[in-house]
PDB file of N, CA and C in Angstrom:
ATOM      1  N   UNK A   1     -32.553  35.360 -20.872  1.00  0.00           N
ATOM      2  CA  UNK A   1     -32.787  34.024 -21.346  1.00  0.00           C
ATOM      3  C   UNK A   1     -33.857  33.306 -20.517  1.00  0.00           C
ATOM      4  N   UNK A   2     -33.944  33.288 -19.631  1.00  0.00           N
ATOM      5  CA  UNK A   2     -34.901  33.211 -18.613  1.00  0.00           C
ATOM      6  C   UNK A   2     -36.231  33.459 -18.707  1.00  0.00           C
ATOM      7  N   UNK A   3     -36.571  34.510 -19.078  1.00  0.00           N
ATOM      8  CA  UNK A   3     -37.892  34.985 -19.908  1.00  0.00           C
ATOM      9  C   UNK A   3     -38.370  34.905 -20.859  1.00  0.00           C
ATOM     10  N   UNK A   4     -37.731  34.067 -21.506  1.00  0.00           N
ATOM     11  CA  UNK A   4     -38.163  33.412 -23.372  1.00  0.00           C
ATOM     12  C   UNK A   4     -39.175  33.498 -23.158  1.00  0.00           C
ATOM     13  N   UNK A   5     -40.278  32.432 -22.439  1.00  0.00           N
ATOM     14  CA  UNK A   5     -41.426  32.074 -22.071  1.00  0.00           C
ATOM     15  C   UNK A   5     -42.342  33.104 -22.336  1.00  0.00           C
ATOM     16  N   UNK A   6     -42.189  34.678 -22.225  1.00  0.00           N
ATOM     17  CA  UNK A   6     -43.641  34.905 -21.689  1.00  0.00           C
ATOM     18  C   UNK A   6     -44.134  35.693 -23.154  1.00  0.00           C
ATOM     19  N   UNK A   7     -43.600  35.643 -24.077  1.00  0.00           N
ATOM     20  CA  UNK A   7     -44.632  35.327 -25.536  1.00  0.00           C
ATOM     21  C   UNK A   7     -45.689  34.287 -25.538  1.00  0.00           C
ATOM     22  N   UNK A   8     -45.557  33.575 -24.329  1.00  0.00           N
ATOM     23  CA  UNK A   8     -46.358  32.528 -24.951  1.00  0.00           C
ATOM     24  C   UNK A   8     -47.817  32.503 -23.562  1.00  0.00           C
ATOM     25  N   UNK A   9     -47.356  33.656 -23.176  1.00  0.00           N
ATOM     26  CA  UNK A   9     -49.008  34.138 -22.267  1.00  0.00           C
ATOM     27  C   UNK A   9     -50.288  34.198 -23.258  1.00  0.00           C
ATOM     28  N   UNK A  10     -49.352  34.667 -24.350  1.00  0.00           N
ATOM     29  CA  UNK A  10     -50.282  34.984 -25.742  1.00  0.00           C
ATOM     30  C   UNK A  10     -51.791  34.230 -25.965  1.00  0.00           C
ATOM     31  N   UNK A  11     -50.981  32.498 -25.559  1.00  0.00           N
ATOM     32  CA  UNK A  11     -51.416  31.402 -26.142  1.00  0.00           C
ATOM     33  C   UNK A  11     -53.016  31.286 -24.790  1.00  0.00           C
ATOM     34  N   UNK A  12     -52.385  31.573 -23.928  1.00  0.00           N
ATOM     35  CA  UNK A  12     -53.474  31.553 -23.247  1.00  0.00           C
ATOM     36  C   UNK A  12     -54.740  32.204 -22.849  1.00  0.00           C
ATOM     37  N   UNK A  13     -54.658  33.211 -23.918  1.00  0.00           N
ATOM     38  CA  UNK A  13     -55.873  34.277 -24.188  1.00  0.00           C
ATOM     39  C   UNK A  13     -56.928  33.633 -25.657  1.00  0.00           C
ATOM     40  N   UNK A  14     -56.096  32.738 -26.211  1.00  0.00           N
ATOM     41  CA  UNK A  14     -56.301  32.468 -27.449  1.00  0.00           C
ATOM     42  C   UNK A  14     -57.194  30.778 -26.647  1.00  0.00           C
ATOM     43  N   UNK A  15     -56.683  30.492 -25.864  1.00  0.00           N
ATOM     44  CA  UNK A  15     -57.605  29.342 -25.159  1.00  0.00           C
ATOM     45  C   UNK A  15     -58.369  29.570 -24.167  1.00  0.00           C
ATOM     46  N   UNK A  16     -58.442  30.721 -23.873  1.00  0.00           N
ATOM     47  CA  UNK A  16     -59.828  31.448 -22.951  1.00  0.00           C
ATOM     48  C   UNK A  16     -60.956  32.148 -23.806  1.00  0.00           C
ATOM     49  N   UNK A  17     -60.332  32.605 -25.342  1.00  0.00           N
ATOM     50  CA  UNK A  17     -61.359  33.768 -25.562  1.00  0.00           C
ATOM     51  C   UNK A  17     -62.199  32.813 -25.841  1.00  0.00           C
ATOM     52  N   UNK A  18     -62.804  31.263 -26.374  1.00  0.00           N
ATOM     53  CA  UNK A  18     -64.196  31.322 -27.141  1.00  0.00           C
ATOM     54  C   UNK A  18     -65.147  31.148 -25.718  1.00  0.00           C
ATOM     55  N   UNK A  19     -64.456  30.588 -24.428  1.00  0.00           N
ATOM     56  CA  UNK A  19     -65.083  30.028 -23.464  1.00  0.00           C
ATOM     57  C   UNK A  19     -66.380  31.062 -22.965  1.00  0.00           C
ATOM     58  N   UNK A  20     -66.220  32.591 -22.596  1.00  0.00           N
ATOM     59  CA  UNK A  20     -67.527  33.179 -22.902  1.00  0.00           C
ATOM     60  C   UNK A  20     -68.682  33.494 -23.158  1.00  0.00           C
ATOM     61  N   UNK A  21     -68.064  32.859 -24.704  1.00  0.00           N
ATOM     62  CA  UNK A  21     -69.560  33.135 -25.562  1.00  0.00           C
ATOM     63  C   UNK A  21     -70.036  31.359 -25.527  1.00  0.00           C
ATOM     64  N   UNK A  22     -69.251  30.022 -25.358  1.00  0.00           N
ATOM     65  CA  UNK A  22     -69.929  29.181 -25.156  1.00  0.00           C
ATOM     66  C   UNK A  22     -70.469  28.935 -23.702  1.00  0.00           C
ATOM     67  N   UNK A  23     -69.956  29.290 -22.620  1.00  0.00           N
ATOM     68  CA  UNK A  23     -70.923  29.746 -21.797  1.00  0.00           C
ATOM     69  C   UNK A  23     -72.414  30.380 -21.496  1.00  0.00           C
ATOM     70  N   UNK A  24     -71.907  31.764 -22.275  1.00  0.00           N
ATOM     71  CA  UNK A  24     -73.582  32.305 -22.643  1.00  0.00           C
ATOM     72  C   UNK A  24     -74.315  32.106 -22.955  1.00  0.00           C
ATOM     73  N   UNK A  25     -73.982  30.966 -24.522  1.00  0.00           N
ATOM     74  CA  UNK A  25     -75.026  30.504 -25.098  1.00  0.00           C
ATOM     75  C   UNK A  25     -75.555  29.574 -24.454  1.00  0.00           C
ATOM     76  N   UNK A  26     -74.606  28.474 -23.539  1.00  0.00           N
ATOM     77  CA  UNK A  26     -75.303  27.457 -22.932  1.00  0.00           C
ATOM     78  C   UNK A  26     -76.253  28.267 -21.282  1.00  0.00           C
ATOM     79  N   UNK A  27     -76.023  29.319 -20.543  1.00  0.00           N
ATOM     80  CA  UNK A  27     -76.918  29.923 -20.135  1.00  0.00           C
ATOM     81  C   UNK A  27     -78.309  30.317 -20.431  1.00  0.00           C
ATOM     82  N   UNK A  28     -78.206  31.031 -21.844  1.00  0.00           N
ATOM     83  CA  UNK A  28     -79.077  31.869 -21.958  1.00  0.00           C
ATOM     84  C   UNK A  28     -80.386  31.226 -23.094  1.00  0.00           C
ATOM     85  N   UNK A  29     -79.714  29.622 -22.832  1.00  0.00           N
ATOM     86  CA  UNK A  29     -80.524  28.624 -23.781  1.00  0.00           C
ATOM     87  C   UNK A  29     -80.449  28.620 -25.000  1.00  0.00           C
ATOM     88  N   UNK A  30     -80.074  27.651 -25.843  1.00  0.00           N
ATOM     89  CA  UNK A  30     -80.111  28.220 -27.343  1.00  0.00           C
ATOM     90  C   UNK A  30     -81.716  27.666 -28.232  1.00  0.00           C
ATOM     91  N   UNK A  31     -82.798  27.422 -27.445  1.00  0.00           N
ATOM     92  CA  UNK A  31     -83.901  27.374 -28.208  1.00  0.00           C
ATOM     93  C   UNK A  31     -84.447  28.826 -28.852  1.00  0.00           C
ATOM     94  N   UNK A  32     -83.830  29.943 -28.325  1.00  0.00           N
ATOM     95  CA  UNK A  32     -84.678  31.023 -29.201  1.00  0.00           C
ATOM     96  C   UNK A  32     -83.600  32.380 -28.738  1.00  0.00           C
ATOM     97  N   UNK A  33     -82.716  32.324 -29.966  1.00  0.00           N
ATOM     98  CA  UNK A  33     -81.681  33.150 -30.021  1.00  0.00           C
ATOM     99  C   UNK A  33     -81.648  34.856 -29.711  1.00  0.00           C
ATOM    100  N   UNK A  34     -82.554  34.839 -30.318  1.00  0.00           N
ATOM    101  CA  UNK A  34     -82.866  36.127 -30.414  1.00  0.00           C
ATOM    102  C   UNK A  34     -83.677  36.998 -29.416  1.00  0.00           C
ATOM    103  N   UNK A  35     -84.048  36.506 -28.537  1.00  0.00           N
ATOM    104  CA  UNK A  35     -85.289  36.278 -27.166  1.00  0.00           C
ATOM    105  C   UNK A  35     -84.673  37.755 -26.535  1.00  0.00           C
ATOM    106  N   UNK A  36     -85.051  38.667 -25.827  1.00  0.00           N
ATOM    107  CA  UNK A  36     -85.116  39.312 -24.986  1.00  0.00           C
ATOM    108  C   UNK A  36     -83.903  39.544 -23.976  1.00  0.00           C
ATOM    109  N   UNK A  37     -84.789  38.193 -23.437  1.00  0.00           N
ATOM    110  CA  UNK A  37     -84.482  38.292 -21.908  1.00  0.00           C
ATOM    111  C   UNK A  37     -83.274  37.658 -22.131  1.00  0.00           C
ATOM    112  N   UNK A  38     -83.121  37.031 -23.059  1.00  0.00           N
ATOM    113  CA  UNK A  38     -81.469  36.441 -23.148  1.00  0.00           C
ATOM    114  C   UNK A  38     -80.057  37.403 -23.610  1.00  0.00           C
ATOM    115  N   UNK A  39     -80.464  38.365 -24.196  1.00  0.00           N
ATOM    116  CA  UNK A  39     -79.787  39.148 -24.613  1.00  0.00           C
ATOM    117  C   UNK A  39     -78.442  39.674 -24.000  1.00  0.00           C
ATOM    118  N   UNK A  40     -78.959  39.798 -22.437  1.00  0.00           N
ATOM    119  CA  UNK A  40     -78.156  40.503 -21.530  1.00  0.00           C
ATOM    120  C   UNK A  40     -76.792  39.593 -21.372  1.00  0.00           C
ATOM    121  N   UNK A  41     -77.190  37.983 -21.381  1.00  0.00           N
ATOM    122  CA  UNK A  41     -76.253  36.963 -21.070  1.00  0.00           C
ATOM    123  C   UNK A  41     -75.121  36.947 -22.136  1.00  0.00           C
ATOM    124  N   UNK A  42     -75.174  36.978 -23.334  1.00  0.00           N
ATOM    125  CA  UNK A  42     -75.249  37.093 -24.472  1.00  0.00           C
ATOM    126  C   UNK A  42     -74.224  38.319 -24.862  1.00  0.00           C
ATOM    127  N   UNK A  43     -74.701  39.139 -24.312  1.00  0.00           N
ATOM    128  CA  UNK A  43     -73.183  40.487 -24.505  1.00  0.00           C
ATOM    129  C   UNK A  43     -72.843  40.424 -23.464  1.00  0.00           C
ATOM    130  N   UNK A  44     -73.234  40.262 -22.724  1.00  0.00           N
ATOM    131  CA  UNK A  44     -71.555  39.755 -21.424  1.00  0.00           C
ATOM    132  C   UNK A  44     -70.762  39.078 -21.900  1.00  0.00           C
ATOM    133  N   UNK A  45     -70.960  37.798 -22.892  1.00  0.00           N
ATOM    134  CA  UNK A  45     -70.037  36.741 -23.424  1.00  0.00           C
ATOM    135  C   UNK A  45     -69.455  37.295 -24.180  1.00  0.00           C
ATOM    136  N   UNK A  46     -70.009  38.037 -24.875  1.00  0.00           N
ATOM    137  CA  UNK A  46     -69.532  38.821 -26.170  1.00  0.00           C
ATOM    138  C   UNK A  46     -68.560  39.696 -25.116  1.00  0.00           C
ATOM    139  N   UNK A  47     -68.596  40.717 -24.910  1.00  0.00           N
ATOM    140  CA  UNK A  47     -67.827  41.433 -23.649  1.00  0.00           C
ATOM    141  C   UNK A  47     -66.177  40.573 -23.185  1.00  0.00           C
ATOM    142  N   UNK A  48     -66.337  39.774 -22.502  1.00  0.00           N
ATOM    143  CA  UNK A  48     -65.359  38.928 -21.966  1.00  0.00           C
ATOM    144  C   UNK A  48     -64.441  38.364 -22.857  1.00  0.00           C
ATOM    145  N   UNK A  49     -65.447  37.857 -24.208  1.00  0.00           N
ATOM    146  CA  UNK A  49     -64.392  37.401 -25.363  1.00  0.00           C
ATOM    147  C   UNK A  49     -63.811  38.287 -26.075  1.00  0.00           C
ATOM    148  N   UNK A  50     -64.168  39.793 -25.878  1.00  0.00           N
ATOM    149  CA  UNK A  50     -63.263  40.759 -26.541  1.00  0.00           C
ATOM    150  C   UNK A  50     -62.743  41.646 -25.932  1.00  0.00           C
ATOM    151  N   UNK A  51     -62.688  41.261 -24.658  1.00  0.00           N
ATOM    152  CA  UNK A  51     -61.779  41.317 -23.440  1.00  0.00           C
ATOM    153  C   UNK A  51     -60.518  40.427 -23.573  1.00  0.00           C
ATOM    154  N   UNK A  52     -60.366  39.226 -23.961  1.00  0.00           N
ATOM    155  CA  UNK A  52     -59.250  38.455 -23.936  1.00  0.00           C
ATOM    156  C   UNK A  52     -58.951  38.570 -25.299  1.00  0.00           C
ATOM    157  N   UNK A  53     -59.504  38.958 -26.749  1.00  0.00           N
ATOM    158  CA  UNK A  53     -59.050  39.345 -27.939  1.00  0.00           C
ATOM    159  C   UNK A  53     -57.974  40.461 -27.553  1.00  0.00           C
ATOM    160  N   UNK A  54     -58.660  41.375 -27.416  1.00  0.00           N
ATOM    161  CA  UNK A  54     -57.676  42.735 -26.991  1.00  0.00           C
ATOM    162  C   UNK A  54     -56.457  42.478 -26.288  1.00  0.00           C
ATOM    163  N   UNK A  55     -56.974  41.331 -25.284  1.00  0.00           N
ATOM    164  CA  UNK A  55     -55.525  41.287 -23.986  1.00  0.00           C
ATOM    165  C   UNK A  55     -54.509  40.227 -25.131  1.00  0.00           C
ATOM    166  N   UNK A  56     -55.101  39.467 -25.799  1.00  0.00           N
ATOM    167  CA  UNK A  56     -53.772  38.589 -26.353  1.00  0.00           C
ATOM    168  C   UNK A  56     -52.923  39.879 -27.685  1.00  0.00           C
ATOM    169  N   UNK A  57     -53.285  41.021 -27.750  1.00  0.00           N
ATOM    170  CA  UNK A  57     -52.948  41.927 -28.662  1.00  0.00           C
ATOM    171  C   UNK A  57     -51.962  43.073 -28.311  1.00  0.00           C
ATOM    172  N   UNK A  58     -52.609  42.799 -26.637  1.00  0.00           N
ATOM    173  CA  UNK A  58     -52.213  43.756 -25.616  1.00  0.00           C
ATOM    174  C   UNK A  58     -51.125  43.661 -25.217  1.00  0.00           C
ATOM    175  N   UNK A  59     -51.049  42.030 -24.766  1.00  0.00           N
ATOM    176  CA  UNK A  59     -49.790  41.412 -23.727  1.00  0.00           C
ATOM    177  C   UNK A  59     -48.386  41.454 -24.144  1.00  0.00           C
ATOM    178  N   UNK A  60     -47.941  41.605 -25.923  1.00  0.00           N
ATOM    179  CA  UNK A  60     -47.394  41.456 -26.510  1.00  0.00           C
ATOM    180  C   UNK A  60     -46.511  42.906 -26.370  1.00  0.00           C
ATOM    181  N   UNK A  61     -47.032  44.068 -26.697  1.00  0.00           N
ATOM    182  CA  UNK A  61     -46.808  45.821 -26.482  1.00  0.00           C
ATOM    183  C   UNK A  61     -46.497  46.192 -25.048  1.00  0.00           C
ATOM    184  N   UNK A  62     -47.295  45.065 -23.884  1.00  0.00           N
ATOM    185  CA  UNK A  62     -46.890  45.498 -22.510  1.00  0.00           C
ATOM    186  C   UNK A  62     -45.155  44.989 -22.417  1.00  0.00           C
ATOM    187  N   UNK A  63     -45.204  43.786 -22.373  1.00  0.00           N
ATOM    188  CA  UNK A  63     -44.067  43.105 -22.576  1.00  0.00           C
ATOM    189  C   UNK A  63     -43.013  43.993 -23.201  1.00  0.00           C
ATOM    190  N   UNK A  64     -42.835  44.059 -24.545  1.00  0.00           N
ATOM    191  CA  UNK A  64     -42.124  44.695 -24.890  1.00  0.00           C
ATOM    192  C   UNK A  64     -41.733  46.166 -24.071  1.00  0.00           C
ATOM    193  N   UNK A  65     -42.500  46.553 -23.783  1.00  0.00           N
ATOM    194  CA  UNK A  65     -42.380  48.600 -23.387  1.00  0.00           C
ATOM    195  C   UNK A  65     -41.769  48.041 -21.752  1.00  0.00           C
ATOM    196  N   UNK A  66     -42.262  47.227 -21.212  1.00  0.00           N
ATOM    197  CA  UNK A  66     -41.149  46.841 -20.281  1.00  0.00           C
ATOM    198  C   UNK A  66     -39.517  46.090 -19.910  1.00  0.00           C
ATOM    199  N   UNK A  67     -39.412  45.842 -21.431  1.00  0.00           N
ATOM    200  CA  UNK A  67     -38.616  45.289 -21.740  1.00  0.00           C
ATOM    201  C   UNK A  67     -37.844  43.847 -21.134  1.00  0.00           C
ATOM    202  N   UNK A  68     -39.190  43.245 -21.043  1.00  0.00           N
ATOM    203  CA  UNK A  68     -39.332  41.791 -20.517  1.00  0.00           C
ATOM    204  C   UNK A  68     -39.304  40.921 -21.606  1.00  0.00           C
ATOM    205  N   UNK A  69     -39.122  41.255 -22.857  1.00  0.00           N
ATOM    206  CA  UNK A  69     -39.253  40.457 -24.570  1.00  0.00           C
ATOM    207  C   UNK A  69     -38.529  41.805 -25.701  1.00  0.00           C
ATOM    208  N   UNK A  70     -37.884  41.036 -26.556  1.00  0.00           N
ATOM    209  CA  UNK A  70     -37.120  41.677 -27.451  1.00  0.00           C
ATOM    210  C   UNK A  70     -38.660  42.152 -28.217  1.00  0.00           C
ATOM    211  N   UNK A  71     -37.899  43.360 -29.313  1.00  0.00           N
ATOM    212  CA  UNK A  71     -39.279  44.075 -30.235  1.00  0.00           C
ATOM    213  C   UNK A  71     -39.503  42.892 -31.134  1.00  0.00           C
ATOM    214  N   UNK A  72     -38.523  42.571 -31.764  1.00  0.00           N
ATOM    215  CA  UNK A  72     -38.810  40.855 -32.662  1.00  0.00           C
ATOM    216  C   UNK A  72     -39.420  40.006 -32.031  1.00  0.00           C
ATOM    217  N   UNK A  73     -39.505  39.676 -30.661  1.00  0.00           N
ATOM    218  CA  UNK A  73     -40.142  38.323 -30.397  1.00  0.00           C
ATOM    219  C   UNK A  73     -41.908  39.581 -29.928  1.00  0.00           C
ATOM    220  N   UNK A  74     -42.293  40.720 -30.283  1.00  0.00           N
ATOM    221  CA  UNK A  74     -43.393  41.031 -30.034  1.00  0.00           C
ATOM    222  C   UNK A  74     -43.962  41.029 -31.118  1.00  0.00           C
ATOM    223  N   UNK A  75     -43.013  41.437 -32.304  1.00  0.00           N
ATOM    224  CA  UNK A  75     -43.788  41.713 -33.395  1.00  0.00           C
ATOM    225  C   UNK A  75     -44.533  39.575 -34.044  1.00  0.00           C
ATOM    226  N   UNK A  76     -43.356  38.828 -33.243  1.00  0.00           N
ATOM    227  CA  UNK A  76     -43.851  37.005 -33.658  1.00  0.00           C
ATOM    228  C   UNK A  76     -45.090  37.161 -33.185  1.00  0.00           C
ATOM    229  N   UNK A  77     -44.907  37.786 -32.146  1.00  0.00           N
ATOM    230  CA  UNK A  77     -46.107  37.132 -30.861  1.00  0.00           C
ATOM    231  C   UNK A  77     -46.926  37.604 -31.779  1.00  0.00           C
ATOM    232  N   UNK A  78     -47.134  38.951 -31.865  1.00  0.00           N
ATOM    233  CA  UNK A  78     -48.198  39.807 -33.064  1.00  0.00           C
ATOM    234  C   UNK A  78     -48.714  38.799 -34.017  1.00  0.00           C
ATOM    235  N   UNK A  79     -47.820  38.633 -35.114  1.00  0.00           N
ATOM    236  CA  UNK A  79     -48.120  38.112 -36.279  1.00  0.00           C
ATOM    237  C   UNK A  79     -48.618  36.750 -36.203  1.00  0.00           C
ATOM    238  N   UNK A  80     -47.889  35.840 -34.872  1.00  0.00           N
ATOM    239  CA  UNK A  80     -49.196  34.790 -34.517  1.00  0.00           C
ATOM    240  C   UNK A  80     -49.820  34.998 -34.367  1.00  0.00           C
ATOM    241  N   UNK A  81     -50.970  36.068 -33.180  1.00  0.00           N
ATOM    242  CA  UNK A  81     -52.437  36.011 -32.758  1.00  0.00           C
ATOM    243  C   UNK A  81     -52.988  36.489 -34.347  1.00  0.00           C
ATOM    244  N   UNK A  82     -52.667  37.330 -35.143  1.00  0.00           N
ATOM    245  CA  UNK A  82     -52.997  37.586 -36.204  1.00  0.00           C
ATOM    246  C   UNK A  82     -53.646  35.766 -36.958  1.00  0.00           C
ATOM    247  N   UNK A  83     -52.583  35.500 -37.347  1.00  0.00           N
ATOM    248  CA  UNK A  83     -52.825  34.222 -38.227  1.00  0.00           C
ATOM    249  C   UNK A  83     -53.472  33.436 -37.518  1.00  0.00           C
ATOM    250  N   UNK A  84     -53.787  33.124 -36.044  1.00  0.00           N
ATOM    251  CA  UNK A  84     -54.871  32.513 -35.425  1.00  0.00           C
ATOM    252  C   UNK A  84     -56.113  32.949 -35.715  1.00  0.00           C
ATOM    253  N   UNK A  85     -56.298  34.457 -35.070  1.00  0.00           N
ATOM    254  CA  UNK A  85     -58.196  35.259 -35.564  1.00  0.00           C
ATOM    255  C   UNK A  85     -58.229  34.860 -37.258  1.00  0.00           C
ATOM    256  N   UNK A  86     -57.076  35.035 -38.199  1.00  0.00           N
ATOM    257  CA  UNK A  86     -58.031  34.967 -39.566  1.00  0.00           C
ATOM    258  C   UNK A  86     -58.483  33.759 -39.458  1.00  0.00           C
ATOM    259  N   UNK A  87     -57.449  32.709 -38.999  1.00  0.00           N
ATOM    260  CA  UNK A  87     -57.199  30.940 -39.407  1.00  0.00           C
ATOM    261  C   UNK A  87     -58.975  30.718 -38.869  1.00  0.00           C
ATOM    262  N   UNK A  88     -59.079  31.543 -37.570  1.00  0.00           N
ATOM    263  CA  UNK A  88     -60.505  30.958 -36.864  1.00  0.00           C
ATOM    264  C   UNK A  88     -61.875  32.181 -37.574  1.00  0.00           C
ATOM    265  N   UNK A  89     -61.650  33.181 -38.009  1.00  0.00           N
ATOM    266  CA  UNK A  89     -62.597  33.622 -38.834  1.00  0.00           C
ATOM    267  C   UNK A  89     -63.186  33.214 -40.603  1.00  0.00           C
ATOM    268  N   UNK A  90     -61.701  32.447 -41.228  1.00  0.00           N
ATOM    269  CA  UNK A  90     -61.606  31.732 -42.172  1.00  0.00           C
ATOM    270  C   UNK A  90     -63.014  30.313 -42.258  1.00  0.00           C
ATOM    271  N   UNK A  91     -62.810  30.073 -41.043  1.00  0.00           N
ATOM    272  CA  UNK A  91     -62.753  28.606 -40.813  1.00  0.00           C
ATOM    273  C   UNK A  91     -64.444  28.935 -40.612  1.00  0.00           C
ATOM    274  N   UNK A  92     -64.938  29.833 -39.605  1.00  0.00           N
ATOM    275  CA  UNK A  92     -65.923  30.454 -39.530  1.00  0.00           C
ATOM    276  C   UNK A  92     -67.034  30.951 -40.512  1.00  0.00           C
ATOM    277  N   UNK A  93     -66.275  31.312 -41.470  1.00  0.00           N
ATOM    278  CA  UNK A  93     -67.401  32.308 -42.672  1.00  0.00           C
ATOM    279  C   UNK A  93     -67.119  31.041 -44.124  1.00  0.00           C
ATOM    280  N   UNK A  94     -66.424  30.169 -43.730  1.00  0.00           N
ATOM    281  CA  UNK A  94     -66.347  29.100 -44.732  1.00  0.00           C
ATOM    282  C   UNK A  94     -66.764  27.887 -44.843  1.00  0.00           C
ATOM    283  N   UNK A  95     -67.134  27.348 -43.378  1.00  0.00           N
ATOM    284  CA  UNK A  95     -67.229  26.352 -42.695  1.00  0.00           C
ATOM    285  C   UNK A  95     -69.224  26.056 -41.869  1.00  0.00           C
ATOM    286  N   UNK A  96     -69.025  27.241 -41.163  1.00  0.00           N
ATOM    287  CA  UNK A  96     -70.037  26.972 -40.223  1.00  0.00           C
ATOM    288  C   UNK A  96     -71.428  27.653 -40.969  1.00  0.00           C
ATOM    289  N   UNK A  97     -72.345  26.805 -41.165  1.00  0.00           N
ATOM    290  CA  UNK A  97     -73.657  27.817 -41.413  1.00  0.00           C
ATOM    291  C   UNK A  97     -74.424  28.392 -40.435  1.00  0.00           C
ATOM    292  N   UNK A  98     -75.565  29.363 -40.932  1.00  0.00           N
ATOM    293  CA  UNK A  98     -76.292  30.163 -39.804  1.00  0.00           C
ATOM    294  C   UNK A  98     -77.037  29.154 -39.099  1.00  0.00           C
ATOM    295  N   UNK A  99     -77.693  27.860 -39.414  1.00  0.00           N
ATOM    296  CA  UNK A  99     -78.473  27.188 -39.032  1.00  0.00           C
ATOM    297  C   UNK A  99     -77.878  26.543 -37.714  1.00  0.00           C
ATOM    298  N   UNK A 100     -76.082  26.329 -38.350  1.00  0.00           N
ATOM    299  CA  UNK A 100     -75.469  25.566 -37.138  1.00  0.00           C
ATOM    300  C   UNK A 100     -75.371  26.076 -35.580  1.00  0.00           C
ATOM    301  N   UNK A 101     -74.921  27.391 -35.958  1.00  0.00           N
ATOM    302  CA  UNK A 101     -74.584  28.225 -35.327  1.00  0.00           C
ATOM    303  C   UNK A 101     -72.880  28.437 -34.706  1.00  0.00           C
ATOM    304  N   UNK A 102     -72.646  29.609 -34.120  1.00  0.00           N
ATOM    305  CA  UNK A 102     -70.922  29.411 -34.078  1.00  0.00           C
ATOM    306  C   UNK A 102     -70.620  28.442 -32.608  1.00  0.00           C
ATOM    307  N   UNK A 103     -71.314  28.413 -31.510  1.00  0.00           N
ATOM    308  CA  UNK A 103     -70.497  27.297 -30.867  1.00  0.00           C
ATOM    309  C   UNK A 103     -72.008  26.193 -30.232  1.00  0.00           C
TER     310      UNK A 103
END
């Protein structure tokens, strides 16, 4: 009972992953996207944010196989980060144009 809580590490991969790529972009300047020399900055962000995609996918299967969370409260945890990525890819391919850009 004590450990209810740690489904909800989940939540905190889901409020780290966009930070990355808005980092990078504000590094690597956003006057000319496509540039070179910016590139490198640019998949590092990319990198890191699908570094914490994976880990909020991850944390859920570790948990469980240690048996620190019931298989039901992994498969919630699951089926939330799920309905978050579509809710924010939804919102993404419906919402934002190329001109705007994503962050």
């Amino acid at each position: 009972m004590v450990l209810n809580w740690l489904p909800l590490l989940v939540v905190l991969t889901y409020v780290l992953a966009p930070i990355p790529n808005w980092v990078a972009k504000r590094v690597a300047g956003g006057s000319d996207f496509f540039s070179e020399e910016n590139r490198g900055v640019l998949e590092t962000g990319y990198f890191v944010t699908s570094f914490f995609v994976v880990s909020g996918f991850a944390i859920p299967f570790v948990l469980a196989h240690a048996s620190l969370i019931s298989v039901p409260a992994m498969y919630m945890s699951l089926i939330g980060g799920i309905l978050i990525y579509l809710t924010i890819l939804g919102y993404l391919h419906f919402f934002v144009t190329a001109e705007e850009g994503i962050f």
